[in-house]
N, C-alpha and C. Protein backbone atom coordinates (compact mmCIF):
# COMPACT_ATOMS: atom_id res chain seq x y z
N UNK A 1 -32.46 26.68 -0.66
CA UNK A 1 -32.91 26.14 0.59
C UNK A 1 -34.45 26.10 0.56
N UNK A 2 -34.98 24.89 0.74
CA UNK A 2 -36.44 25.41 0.85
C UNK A 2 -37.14 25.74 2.04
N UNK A 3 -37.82 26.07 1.99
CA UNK A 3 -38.95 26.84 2.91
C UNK A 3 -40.23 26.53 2.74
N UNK A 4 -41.11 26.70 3.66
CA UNK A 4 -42.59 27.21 3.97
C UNK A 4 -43.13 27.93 3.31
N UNK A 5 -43.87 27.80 2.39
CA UNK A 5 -44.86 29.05 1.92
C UNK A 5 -46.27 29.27 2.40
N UNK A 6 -46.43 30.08 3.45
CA UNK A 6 -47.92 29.88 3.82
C UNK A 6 -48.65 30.34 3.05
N UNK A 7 -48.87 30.74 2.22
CA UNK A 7 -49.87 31.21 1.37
C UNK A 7 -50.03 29.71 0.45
N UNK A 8 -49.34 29.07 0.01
CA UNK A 8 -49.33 28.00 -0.71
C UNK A 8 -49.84 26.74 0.36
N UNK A 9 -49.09 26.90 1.55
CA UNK A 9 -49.55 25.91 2.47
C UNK A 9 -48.56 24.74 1.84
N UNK A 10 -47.35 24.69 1.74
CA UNK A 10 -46.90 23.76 1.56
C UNK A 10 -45.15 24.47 1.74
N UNK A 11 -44.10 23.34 1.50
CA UNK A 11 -42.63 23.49 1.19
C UNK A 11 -42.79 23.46 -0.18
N UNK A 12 -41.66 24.88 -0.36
CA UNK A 12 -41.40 24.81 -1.74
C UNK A 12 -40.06 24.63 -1.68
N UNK A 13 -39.17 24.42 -3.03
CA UNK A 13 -37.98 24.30 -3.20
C UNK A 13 -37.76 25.64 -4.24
N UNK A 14 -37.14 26.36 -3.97
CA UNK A 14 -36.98 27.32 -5.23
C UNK A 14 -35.69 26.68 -6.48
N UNK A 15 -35.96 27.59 -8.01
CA UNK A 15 -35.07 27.49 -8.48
C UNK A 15 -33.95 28.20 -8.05
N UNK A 16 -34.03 29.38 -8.02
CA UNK A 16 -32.69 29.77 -7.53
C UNK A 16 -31.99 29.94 -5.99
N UNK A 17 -30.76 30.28 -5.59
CA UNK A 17 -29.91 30.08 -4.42
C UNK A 17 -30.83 31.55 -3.67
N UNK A 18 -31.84 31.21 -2.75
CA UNK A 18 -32.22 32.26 -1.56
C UNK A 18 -32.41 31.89 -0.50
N UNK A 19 -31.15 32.73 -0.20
CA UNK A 19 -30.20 32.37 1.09
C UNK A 19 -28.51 32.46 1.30
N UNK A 20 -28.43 32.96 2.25
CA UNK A 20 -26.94 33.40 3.10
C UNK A 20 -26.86 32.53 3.40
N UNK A 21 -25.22 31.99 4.11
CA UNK A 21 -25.18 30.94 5.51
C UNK A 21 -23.84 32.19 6.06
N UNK A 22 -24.13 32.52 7.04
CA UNK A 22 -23.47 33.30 7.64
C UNK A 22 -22.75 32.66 8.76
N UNK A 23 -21.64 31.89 8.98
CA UNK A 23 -20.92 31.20 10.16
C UNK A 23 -19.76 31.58 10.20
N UNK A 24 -18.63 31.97 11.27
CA UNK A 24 -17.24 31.68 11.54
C UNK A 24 -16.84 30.54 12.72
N UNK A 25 -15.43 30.49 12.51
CA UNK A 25 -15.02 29.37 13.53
C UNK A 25 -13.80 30.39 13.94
N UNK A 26 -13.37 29.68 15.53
CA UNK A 26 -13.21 30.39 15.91
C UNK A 26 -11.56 30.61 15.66
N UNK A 27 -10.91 30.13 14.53
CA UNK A 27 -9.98 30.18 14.20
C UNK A 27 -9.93 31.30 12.54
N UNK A 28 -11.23 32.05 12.64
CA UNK A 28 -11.40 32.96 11.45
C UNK A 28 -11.09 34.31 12.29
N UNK A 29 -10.61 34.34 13.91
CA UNK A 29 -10.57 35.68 14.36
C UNK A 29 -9.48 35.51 14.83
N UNK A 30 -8.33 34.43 14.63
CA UNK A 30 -7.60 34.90 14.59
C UNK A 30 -6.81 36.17 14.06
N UNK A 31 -6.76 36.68 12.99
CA UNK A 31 -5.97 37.08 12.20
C UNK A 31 -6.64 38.76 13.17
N UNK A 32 -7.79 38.78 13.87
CA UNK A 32 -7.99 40.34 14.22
C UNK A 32 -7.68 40.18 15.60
N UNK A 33 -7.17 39.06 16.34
CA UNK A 33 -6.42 39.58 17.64
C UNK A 33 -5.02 40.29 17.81
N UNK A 34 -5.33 40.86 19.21
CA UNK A 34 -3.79 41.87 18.86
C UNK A 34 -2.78 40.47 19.33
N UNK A 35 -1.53 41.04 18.78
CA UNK A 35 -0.70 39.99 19.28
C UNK A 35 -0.51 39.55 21.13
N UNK A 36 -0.22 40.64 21.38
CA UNK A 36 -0.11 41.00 22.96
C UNK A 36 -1.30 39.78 23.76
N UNK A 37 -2.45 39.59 23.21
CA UNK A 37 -3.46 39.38 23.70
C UNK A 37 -3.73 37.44 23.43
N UNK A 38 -3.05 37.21 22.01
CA UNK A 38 -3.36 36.22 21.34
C UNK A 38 -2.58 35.16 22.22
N UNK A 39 -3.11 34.13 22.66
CA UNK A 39 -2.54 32.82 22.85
C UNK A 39 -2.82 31.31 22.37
N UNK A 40 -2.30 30.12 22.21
CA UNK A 40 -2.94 29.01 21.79
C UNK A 40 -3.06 27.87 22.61
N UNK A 41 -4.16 27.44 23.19
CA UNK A 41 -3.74 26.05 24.13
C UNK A 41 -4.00 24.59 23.15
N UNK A 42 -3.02 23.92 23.38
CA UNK A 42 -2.93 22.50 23.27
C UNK A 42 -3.75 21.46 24.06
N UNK A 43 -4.81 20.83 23.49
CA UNK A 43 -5.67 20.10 24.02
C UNK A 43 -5.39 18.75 23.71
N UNK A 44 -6.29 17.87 24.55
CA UNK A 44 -6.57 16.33 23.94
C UNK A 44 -8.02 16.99 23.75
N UNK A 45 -7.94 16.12 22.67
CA UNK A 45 -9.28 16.18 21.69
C UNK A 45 -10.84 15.63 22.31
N UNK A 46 -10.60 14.56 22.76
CA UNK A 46 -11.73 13.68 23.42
C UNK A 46 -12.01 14.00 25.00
N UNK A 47 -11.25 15.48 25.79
CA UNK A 47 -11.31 15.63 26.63
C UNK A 47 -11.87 17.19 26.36
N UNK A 48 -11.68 18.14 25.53
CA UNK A 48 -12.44 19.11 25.29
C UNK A 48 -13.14 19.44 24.21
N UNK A 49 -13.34 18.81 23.32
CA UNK A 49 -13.73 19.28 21.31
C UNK A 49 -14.61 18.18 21.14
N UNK A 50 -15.48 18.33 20.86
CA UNK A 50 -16.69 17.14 20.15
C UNK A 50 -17.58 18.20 19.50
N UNK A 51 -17.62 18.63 18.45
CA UNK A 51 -18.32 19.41 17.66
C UNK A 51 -19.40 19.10 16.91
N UNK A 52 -20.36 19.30 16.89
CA UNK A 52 -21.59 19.46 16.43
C UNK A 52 -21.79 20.19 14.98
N UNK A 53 -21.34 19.44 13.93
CA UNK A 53 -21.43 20.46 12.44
C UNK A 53 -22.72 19.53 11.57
N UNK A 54 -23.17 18.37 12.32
CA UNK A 54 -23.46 17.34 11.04
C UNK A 54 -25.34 17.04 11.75
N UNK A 55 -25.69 16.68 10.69
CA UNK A 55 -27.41 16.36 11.62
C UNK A 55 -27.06 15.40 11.79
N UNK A 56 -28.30 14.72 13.00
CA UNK A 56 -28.27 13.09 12.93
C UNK A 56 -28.38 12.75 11.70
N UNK A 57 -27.39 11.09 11.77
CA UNK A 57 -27.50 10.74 10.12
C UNK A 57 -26.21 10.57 9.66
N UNK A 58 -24.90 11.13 9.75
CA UNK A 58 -24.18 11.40 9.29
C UNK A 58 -22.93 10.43 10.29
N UNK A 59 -22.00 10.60 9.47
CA UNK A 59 -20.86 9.95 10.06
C UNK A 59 -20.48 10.02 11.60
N UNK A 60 -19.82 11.51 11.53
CA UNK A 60 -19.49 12.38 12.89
C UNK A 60 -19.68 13.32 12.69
N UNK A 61 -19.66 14.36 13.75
CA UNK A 61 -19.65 15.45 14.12
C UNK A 61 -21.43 15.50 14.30
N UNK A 62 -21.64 14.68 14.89
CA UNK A 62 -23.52 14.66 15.32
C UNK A 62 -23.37 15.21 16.69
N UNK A 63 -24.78 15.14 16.82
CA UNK A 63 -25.44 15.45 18.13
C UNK A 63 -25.13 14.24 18.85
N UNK A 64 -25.27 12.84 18.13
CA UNK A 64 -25.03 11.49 18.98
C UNK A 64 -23.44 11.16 19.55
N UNK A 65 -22.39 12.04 18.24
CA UNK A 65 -21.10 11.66 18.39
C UNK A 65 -20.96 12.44 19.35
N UNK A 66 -21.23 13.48 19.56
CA UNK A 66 -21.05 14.58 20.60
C UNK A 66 -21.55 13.97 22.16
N UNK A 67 -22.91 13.61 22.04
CA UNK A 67 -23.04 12.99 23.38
C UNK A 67 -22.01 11.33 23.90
N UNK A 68 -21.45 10.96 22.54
CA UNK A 68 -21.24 9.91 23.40
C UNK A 68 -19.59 10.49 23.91
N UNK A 69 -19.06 10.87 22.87
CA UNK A 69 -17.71 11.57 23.58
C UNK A 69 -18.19 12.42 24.89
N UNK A 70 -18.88 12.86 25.27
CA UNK A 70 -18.83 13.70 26.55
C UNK A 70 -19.12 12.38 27.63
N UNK A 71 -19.95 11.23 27.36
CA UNK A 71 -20.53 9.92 28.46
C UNK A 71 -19.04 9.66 28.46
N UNK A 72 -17.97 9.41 27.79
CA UNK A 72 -16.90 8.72 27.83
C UNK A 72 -15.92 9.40 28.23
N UNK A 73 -16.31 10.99 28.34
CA UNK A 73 -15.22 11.43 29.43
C UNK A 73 -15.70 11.42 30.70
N UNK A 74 -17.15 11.36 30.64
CA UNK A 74 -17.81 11.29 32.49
C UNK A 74 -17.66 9.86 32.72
N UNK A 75 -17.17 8.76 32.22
CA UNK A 75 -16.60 7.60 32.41
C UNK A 75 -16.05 7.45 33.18
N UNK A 76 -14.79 8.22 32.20
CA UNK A 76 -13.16 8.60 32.47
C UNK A 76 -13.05 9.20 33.63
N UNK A 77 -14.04 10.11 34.17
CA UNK A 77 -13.49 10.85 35.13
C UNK A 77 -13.95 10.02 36.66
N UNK A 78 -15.03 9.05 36.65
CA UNK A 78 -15.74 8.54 37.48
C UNK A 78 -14.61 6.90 37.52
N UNK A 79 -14.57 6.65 36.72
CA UNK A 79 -13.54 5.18 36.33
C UNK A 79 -11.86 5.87 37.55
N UNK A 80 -11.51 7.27 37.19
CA UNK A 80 -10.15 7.13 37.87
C UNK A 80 -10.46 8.06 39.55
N UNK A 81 -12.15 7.90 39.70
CA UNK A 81 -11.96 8.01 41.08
C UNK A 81 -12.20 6.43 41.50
N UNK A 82 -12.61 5.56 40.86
CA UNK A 82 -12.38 4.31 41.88
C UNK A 82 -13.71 3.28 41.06
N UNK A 83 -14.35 4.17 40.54
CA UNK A 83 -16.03 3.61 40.03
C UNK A 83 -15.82 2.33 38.83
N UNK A 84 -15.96 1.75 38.86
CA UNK A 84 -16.23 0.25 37.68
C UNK A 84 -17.17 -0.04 37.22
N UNK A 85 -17.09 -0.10 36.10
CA UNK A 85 -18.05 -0.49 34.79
C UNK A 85 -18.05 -1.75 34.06
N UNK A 86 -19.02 -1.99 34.19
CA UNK A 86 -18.96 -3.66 33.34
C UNK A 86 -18.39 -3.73 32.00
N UNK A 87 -19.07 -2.68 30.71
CA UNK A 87 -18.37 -2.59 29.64
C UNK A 87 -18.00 -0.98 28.99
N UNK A 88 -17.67 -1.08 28.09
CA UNK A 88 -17.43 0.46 27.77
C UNK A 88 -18.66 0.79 26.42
């Protein structure tokens, strides 16, 4: 990963791997809930999940895909109180 070197005053790239990436999801804790406790809900996708894994730039899972799925459920929710939109 590169970095900043202030002493150099510039980005360096190193040769070798320095650096962790330390992440879970939240389907890695499963396996340490008690049963008693554990439940699963069934969603629509475009009404709760738009995930953010990718920079701008990328296919999906952006910051842009993310905002536009959330405009298109505040659409959705404004469209079935009565509100009309010219296009989608």
């Amino acid at each position: 990963m590169r970095y900043y070197d202030k002493t150099l005053k510039e980005a360096v790239t190193p040769l070798d791997n320095n650096g962790y990436t330390f992440e879970l999801f939240t389907y890695d804790a499963f396996p340490m809930a008690r049963p008693e406790s554990f439940g699963l809900l069934e969603i629509r996708r475009e009404e709760e999940y738009a995930p953010i894994t990718q920079a701008s730039g990328a296919i999906d899972e952006t910051p842009e895909t993310a905002r536009q799925a959330l405009s298109l459920l505040h659409q959705r929710w404004l469209e079935s109180r009565g509100v009309a939109f010219e296009s989608k």
